[in-house]
Protein backbone atom coordinates (compact mmCIF):
# COMPACT_ATOMS: atom_id res chain seq x y z
CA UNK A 1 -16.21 17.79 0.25
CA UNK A 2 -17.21 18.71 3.95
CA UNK A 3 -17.23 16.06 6.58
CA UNK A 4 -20.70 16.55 7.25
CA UNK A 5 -21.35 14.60 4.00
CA UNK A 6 -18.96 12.38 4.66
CA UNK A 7 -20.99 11.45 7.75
CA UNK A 8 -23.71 11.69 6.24
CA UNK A 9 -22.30 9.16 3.30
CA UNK A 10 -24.65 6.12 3.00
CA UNK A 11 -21.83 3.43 1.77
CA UNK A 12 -20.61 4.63 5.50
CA UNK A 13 -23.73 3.16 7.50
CA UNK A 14 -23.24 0.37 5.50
CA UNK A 15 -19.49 -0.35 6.35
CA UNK A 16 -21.01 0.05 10.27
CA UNK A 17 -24.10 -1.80 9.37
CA UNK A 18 -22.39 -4.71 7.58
CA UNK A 19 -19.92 -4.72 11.14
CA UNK A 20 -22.57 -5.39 13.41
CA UNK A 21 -24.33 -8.26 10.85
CA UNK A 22 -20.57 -9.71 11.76
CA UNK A 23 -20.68 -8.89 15.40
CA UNK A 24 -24.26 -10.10 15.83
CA UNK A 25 -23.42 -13.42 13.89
CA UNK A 26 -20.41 -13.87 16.11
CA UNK A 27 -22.52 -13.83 19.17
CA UNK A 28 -25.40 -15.66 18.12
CA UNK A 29 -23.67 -18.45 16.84
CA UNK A 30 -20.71 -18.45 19.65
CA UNK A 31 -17.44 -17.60 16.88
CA UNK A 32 -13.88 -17.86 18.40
CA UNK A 33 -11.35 -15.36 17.31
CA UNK A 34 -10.20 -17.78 14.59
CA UNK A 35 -13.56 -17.46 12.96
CA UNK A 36 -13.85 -13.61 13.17
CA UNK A 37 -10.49 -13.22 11.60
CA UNK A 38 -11.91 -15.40 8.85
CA UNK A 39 -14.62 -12.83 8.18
CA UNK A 40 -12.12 -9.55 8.53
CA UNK A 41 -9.91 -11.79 6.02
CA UNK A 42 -12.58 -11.40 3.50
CA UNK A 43 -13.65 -8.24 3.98
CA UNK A 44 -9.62 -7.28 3.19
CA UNK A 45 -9.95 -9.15 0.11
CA UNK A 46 -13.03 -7.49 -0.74
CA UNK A 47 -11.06 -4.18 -0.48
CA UNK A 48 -8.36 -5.34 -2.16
CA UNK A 49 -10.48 -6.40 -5.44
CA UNK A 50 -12.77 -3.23 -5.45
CA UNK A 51 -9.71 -1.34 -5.80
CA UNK A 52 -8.46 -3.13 -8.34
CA UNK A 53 -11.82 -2.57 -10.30
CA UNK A 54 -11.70 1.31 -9.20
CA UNK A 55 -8.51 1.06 -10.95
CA UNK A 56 -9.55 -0.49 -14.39
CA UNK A 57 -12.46 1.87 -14.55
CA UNK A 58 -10.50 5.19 -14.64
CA UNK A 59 -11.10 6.94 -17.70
CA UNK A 60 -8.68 9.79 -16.72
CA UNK A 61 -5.49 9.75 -14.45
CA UNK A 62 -2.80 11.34 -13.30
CA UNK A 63 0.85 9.55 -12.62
CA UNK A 64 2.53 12.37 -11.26
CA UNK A 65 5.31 10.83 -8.44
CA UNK A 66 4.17 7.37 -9.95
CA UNK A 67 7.68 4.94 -11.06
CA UNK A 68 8.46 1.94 -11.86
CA UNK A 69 11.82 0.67 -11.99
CA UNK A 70 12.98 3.82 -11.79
CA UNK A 71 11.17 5.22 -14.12
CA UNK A 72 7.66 7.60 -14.29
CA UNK A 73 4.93 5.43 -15.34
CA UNK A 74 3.34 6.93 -18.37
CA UNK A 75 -0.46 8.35 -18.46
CA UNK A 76 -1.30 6.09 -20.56
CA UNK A 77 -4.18 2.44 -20.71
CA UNK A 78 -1.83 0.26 -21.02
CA UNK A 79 0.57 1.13 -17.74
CA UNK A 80 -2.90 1.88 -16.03
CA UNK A 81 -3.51 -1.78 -16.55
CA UNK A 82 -0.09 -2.79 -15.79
CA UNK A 83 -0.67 -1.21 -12.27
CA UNK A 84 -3.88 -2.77 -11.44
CA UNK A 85 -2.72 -5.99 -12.21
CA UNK A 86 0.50 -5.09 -10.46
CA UNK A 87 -1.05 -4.63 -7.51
CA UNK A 88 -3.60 -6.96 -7.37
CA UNK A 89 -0.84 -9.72 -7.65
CA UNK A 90 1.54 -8.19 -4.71
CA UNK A 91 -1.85 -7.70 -2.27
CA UNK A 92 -3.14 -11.00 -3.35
CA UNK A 93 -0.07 -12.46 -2.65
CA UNK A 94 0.34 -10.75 0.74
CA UNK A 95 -3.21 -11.94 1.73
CA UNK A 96 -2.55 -15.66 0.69
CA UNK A 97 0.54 -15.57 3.39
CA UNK A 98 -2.35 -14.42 5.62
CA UNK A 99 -4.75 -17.28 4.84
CA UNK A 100 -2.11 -19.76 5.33
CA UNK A 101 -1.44 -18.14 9.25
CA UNK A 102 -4.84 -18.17 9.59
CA UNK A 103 -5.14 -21.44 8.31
CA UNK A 104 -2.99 -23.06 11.13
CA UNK A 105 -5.09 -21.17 13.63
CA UNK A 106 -8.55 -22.19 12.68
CA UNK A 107 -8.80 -24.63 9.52
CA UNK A 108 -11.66 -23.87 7.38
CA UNK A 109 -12.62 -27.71 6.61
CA UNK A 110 -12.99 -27.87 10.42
CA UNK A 111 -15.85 -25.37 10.77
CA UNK A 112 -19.63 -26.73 11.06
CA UNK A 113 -21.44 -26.18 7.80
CA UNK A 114 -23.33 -23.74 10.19
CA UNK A 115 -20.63 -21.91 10.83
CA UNK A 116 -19.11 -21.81 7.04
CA UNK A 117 -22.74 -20.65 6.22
CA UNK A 118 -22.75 -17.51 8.14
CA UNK A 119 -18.76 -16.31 7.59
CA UNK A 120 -19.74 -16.26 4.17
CA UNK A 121 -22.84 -14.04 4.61
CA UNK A 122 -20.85 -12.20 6.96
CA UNK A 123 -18.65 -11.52 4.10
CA UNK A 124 -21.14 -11.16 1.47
CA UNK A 125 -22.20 -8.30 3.32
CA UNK A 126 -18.84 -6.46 3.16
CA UNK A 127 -19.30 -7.28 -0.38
CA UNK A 128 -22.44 -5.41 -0.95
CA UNK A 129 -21.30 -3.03 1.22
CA UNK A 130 -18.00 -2.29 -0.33
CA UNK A 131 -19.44 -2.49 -4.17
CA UNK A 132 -22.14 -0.30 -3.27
CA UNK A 133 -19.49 2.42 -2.13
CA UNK A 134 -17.18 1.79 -4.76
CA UNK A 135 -20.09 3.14 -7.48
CA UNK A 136 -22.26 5.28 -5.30
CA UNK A 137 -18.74 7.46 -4.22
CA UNK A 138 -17.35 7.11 -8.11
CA UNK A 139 -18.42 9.99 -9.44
CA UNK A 140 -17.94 12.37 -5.78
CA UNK A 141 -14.63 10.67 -5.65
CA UNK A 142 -12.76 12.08 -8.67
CA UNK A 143 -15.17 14.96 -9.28
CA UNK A 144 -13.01 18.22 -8.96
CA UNK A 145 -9.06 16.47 -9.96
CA UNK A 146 -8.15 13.19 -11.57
CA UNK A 147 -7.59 10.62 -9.52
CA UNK A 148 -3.77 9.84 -8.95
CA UNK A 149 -2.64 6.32 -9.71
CA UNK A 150 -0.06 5.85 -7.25
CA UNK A 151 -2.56 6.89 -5.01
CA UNK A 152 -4.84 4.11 -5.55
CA UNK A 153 -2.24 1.74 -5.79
CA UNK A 154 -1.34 2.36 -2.05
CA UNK A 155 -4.73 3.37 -0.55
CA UNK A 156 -5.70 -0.66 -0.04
CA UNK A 157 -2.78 -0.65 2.47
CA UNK A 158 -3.64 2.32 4.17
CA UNK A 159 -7.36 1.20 3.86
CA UNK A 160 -6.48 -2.32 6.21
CA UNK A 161 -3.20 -1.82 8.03
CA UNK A 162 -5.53 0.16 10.70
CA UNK A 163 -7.84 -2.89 10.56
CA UNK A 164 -5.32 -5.41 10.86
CA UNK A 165 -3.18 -3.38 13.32
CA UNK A 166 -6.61 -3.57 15.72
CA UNK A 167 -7.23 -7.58 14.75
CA UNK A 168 -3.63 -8.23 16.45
CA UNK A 169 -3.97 -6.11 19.53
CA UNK A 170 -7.69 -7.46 19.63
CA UNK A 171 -6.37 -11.16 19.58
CA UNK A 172 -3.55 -10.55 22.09
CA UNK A 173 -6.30 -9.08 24.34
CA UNK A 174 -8.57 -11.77 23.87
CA UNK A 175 -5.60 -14.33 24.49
CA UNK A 176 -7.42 -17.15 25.89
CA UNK A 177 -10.46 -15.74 27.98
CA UNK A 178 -13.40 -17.67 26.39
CA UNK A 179 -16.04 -14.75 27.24
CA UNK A 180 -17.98 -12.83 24.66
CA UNK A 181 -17.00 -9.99 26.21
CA UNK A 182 -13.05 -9.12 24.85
CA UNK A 183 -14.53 -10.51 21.64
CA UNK A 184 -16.82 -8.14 21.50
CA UNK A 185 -15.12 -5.20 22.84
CA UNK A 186 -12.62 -5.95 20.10
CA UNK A 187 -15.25 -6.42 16.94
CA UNK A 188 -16.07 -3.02 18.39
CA UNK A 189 -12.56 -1.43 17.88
CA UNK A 190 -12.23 -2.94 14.83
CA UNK A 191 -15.97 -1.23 13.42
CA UNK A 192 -14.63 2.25 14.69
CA UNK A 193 -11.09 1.71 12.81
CA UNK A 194 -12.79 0.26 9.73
CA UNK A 195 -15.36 3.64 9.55
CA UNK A 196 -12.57 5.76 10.25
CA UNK A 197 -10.34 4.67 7.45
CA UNK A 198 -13.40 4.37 5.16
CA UNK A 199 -13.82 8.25 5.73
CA UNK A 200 -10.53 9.25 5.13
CA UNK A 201 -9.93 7.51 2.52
CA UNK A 202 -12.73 8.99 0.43
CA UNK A 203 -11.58 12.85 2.00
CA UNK A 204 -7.91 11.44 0.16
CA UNK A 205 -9.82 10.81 -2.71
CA UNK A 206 -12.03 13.81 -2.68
CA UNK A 207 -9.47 16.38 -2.63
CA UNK A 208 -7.28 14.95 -5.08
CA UNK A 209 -4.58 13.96 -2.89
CA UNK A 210 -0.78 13.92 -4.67
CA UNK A 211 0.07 10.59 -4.84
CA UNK A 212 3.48 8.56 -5.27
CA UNK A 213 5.86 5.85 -4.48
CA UNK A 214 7.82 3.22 -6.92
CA UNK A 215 6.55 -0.31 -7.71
CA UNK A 216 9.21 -2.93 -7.76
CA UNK A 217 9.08 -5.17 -10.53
């Protein structure tokens, strides 16, 4: 797959599109970088649980570099589903740690019902956007090799760490200044990152990248 197409991707305008609903909503309504990191929060979790359903969905696999306690995981339904649910407990438990930091930063039950309001359609919109891609890109994805299961299993990571990575620089830039304008510098960064890794993940995908790595159990 050429990355003309994966410019030309539609599930991509929508990752930018569904970045400046957030940005837009941030300076309309006046967010703080508590707030923001509420909505990026989401949109990881979002990630995290349309992988997990990329996961359950594959028909065909490959496991090839794939172990688990030291041994190869098998080709086979059953360890497919052990992995998905593997993972989904180890990210979901890595993003709970994460909503607990955040938590002491900017309490949800604190937030106007205004403000609750619009982080949730801020995140809705990942939502769409990040369901739509999942089943427009399914069949592109996996056309030409089978898709490798330790490759999916990391790809979330590699997916946010970029994002997150740009959150913490954006939030020691921001510091304290109460201006729109490191706020929105930084929602900027963050849009750029997020279409980046959106792109390359589906080029890992699309040319049937070797996966790998060992899950601890």
């Amino acid at each position: 797959m050429s990355a003309r197409s994966l410019f030309l991707d539609p599930s991509l305008f929508g990752v930018v599109l569904s970045n400046m609903v957030s940005i837009g909503l941030a300076l309309a309504f006046k967010w703080d970088l508590g707030e923001i990191l509420w909505v990026y929060w989401g949109q990881s979790i979002v990630i995290g649980v349309t992988n997990f359903i990329r996961m359950m969905r594959l028909k065909k696999f490959t496991t090839s570099g794939l172990k688990s306690g030291g041994q190869p995981v098998p080709e086979t339904q059953r360890a497919k589903r052990q992995t998905a649910f593997f993972f989904l407990v180890h990210y979901g438990g890595f993003h709970l740690g994460y909503a607990v930091f955040l938590s002491t930063q900017k309490p949800l039950n604190l937030l106007s019902e205004q403000d609750a309001s619009f982080l949730i359609v801020a995140i809705a919109g990942f939502a769409i956007t990040h369901g739509y891609s999942l089943f427009h890109n399914e069949g592109e994805d996996f056309r030409h090799k089978k898709p490798n299961l330790g490759t999916l299993l990391f790809y979330p990571y590699l997916r946010v760490i970029p994002m997150h990575l740009t959150i913490l620089m954006g939030g020691a830039a921001v510091g304290k200044d109460s201006s729109t304008t490191p706020l929105t510098v930084f929602m900027i960064m963050k849009t750029f990152a997020d279409a980046s890794m959106h792109m390359v993940g589906h080029a890992i995908f699309r040319r049937g990248a070797p996966g790998g790595g060992a899950m601890r159990d």
